[in-house]
C-alpha atoms as a PDB file:
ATOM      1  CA  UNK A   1      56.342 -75.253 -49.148  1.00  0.00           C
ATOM      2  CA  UNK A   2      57.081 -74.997 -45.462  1.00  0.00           C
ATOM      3  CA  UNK A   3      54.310 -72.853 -43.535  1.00  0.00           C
ATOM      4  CA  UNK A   4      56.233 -69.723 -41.636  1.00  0.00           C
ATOM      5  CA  UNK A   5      55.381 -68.349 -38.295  1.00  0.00           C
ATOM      6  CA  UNK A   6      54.618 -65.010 -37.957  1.00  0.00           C
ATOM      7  CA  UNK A   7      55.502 -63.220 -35.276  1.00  0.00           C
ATOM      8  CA  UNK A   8      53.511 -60.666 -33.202  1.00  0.00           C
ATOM      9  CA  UNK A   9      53.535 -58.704 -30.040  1.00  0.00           C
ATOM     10  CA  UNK A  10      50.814 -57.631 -27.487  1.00  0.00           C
ATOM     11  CA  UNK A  11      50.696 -53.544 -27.267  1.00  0.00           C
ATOM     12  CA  UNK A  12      49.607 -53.752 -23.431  1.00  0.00           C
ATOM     13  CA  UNK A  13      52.253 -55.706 -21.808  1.00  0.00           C
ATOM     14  CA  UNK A  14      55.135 -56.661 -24.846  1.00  0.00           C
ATOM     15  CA  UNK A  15      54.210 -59.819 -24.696  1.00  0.00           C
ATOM     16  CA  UNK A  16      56.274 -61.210 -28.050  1.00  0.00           C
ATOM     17  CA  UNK A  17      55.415 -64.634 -29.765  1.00  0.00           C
ATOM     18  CA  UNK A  18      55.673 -66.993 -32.721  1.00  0.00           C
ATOM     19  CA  UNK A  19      53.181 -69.051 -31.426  1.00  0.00           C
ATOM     20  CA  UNK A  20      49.495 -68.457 -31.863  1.00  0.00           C
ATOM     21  CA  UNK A  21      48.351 -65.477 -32.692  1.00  0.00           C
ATOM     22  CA  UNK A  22      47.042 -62.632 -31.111  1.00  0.00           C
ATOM     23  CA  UNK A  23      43.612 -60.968 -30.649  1.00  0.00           C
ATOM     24  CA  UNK A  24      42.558 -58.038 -32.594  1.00  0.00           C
ATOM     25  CA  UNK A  25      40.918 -54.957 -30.013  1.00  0.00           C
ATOM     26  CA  UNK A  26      37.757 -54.027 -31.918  1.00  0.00           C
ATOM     27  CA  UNK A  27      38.525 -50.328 -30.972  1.00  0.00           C
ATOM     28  CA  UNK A  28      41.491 -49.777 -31.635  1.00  0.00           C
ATOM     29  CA  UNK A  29      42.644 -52.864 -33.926  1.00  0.00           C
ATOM     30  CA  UNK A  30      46.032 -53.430 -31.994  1.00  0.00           C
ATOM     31  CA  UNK A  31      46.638 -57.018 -30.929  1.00  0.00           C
ATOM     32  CA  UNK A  32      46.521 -57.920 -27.495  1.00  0.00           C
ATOM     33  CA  UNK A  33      47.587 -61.128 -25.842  1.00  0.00           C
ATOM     34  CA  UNK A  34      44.638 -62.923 -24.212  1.00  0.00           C
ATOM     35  CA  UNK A  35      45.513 -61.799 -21.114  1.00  0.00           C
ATOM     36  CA  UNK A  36      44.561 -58.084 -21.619  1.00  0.00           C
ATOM     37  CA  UNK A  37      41.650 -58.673 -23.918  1.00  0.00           C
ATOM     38  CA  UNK A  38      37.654 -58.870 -22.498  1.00  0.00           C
ATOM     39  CA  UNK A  39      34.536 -59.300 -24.090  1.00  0.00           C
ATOM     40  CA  UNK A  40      32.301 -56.363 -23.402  1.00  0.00           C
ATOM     41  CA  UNK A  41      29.263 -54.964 -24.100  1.00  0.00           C
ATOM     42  CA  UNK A  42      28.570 -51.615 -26.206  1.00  0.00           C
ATOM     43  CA  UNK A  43      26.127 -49.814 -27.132  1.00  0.00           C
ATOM     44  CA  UNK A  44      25.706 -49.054 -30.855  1.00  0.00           C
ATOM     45  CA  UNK A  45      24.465 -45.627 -31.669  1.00  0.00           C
ATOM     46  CA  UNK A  46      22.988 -46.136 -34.755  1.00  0.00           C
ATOM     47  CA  UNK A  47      20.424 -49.050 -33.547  1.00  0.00           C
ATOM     48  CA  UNK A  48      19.873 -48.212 -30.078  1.00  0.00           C
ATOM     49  CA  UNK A  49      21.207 -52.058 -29.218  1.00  0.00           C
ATOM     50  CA  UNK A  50      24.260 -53.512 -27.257  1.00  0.00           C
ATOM     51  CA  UNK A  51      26.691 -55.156 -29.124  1.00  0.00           C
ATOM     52  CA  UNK A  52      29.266 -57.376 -27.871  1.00  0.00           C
ATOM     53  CA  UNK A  53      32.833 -56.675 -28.579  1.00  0.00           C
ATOM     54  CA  UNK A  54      36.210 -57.381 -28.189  1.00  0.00           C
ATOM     55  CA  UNK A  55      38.060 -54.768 -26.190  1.00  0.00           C
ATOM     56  CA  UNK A  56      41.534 -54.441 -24.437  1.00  0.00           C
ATOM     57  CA  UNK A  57      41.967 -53.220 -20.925  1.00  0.00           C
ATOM     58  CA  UNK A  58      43.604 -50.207 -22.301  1.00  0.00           C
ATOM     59  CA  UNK A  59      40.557 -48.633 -24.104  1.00  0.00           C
ATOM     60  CA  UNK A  60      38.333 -49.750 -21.474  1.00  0.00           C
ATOM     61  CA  UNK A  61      40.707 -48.020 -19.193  1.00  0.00           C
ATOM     62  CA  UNK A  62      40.406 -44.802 -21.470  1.00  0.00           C
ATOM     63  CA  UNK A  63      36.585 -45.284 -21.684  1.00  0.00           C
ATOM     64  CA  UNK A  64      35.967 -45.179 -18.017  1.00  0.00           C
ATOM     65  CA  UNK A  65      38.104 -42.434 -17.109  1.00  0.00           C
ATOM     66  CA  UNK A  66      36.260 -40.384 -20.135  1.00  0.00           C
ATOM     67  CA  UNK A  67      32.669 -40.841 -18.431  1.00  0.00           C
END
């Protein structure tokens, strides 16, 4: 049984492929190319502690305009 490509596309830029795959946002669970995806660091409520995450530009765009 042949293996099939599935295709995705980045929400940020369009950015459409067969190849690969894309990178899940851990806020907002769209895929992102990784290109417009950053690893930074939040702060969990519930335990006080950082946490590092996945995030794309676009909700660290919303984030720092909300502060």
């Amino acid at each position: 049984m042949a293996e099939t490509k599935s295709p995705w596309m980045c929400h940020v830029c369009d950015y459409f492929s067969t190849i690969g795959e894309g990178v899940t946002c851990s806020e907002c669970y769209k895929l992102v190319c990784r290109d417009h995806i950053t690893t930074a660091t939040v702060l969990n409520g519930d335990s006080g502690l950082y946490e590092l995450k996945m995030i794309c530009v676009a909700c660290q765009f919303v984030k720092n305009i909300n502060r």
